[in-house]
C-alpha atoms as a PDB file:
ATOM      1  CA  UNK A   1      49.203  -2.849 -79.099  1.00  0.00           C
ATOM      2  CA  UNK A   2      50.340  -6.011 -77.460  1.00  0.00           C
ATOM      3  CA  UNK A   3      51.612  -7.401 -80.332  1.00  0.00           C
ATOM      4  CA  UNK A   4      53.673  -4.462 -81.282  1.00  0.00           C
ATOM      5  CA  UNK A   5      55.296  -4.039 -77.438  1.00  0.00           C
ATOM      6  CA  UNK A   6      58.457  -5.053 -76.641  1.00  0.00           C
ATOM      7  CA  UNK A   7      58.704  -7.604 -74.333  1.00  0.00           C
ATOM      8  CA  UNK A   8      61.957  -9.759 -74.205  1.00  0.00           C
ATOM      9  CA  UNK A   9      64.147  -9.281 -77.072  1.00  0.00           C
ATOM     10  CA  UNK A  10      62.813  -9.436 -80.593  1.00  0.00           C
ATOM     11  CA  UNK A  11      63.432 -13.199 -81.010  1.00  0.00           C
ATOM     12  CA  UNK A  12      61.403 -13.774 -77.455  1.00  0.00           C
ATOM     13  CA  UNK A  13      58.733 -11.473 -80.034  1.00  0.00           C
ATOM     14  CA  UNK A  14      58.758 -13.375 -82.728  1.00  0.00           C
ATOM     15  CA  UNK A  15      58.962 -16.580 -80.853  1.00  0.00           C
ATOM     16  CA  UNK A  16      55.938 -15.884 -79.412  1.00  0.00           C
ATOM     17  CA  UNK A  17      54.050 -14.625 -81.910  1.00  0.00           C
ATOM     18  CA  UNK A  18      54.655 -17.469 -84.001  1.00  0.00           C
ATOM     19  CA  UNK A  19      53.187 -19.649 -81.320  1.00  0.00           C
ATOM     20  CA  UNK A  20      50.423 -17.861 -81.030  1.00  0.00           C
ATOM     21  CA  UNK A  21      49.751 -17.976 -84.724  1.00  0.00           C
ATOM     22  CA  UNK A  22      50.396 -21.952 -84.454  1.00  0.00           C
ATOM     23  CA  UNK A  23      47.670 -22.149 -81.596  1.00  0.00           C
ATOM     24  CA  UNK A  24      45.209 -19.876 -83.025  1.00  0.00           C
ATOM     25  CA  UNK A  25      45.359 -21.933 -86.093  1.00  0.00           C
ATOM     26  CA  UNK A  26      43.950 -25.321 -84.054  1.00  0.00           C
ATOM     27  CA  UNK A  27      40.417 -25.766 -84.938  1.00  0.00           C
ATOM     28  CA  UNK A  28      39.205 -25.655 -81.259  1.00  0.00           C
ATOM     29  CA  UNK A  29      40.630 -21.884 -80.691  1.00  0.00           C
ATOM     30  CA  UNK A  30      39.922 -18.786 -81.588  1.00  0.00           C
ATOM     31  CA  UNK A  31      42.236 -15.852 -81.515  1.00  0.00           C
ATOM     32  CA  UNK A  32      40.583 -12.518 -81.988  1.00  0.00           C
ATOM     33  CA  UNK A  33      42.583  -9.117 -82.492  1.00  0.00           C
ATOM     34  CA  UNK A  34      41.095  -5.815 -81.253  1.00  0.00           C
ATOM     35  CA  UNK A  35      42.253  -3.067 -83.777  1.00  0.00           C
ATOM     36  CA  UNK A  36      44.267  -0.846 -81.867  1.00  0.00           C
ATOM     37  CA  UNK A  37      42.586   2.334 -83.230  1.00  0.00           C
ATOM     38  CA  UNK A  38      39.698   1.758 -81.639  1.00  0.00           C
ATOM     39  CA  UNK A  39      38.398   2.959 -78.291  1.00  0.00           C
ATOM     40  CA  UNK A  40      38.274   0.792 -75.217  1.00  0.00           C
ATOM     41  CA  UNK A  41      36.197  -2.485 -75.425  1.00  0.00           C
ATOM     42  CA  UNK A  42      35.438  -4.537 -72.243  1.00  0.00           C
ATOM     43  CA  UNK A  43      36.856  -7.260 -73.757  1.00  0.00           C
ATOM     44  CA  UNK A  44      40.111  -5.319 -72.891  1.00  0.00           C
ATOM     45  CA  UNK A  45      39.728  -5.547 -69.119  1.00  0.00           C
ATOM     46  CA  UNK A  46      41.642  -8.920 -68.959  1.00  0.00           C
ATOM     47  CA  UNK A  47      41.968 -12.097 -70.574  1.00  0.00           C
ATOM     48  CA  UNK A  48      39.611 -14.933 -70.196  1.00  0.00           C
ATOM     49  CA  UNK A  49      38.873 -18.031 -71.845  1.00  0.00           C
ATOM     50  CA  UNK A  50      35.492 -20.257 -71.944  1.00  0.00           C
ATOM     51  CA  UNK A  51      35.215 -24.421 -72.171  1.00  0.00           C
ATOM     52  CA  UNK A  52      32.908 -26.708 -72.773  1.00  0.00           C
ATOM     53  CA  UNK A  53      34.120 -30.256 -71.544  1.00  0.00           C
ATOM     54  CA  UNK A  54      33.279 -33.146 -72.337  1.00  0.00           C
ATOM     55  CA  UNK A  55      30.103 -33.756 -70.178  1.00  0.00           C
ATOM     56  CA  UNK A  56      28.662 -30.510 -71.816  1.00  0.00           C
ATOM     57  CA  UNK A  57      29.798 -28.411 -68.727  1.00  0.00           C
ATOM     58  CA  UNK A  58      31.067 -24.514 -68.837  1.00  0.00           C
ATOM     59  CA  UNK A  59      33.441 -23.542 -67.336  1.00  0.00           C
ATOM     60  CA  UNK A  60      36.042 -19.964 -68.023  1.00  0.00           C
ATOM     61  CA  UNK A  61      39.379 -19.252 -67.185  1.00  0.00           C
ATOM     62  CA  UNK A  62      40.407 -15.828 -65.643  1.00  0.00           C
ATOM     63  CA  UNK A  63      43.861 -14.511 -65.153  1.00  0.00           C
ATOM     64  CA  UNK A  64      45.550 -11.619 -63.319  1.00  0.00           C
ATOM     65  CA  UNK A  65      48.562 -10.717 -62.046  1.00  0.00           C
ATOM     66  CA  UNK A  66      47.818 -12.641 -58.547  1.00  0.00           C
ATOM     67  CA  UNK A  67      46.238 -16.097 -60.073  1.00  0.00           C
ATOM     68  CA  UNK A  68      44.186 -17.908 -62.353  1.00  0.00           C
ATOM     69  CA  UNK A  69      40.654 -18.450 -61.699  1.00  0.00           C
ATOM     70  CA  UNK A  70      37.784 -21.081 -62.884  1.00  0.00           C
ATOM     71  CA  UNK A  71      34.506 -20.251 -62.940  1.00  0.00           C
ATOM     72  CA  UNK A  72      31.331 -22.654 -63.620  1.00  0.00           C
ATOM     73  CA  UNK A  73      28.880 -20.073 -62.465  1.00  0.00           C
ATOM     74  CA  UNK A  74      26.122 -19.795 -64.792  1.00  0.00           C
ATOM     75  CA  UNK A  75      25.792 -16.684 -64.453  1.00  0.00           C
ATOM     76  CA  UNK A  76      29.369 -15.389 -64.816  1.00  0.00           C
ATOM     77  CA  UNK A  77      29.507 -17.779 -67.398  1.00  0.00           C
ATOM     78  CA  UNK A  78      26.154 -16.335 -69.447  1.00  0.00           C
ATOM     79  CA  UNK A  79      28.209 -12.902 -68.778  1.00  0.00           C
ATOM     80  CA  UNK A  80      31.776 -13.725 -69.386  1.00  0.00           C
ATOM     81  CA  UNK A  81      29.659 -14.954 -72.964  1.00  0.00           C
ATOM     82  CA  UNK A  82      28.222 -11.762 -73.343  1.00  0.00           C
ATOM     83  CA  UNK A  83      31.652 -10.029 -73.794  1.00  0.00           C
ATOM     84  CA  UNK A  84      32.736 -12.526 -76.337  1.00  0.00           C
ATOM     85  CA  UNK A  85      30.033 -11.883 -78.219  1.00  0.00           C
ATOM     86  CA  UNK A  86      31.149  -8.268 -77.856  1.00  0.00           C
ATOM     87  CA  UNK A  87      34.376  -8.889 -78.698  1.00  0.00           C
ATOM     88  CA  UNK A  88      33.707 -10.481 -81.820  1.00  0.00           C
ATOM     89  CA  UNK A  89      31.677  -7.515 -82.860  1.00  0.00           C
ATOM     90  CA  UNK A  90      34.609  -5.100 -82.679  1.00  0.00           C
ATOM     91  CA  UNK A  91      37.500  -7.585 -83.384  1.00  0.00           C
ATOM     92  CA  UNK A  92      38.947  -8.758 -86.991  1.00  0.00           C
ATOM     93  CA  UNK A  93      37.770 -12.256 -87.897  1.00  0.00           C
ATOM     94  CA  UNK A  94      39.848 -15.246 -86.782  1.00  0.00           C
ATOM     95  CA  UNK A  95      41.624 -15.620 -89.919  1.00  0.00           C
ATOM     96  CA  UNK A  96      42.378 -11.721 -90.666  1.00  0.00           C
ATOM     97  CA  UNK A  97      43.802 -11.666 -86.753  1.00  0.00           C
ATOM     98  CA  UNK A  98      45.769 -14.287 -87.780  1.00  0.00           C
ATOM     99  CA  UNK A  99      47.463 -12.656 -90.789  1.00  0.00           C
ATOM    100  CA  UNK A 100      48.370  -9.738 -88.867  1.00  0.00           C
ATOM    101  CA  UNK A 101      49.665 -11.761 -85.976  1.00  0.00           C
ATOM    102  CA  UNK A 102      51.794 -12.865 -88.698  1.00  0.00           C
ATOM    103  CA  UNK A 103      52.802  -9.278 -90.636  1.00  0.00           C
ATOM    104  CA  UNK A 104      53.350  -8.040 -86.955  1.00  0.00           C
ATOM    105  CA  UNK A 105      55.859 -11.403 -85.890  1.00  0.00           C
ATOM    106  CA  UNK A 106      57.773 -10.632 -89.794  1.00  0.00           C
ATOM    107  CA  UNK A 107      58.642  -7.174 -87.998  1.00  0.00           C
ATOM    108  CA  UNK A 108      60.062  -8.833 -85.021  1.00  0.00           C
ATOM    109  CA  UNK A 109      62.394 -10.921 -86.992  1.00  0.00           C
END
């Protein structure tokens, strides 16, 4: 649904959703797509992101409407892993997520 909400004006849309298309295509991210028809996934509750640096070290990124957060927990890490693993389960693949980031941006324009 995010992709289809108006936020901005439709060039702000499209905009967007063209950069997310260009980031989701780098090799070290993955953009996954929840179908919309589907009932409520945990992997809805709010965005997050997981790293490995460098050294081998994991560490996730939370966001909300008051900050960002890092985590290196282990064991919010193991379950901040858990619900990507989830999510991929119930989202499109990276590559069909990114064609309909695309069909959805074409609608904007």
């Amino acid at each position: 649904m995010v992709l289809r909400r108006l936020v901005g004006d439709r060039v702000v849309m499209a905009g967007q959703l063209a950069h997310l298309t260009a980031m989701a295509e780098l090799e070290h991210v993955q953009v996954r797509v929840i179908p919309s028809d589907g009932p409520w996934h945990t992997g809805l509750a709010g965005p997050f992101m997981l790293a490995r640096l460098p050294d081998g070290t994991e560490v996730a990124y939370l966001d909300n409407q008051l900050r960002g957060q890092i985590e290196s927990d282990p064991l919010d890490i193991a379950t901040l892993g858990r619900r990507w693993e989830s999510v991929t389960g119930e989202a499109f693949p990276c590559r069909r997520s990114i064609e309909l980031i695309r069909e959805v941006a074409r609608t904007w324009s």
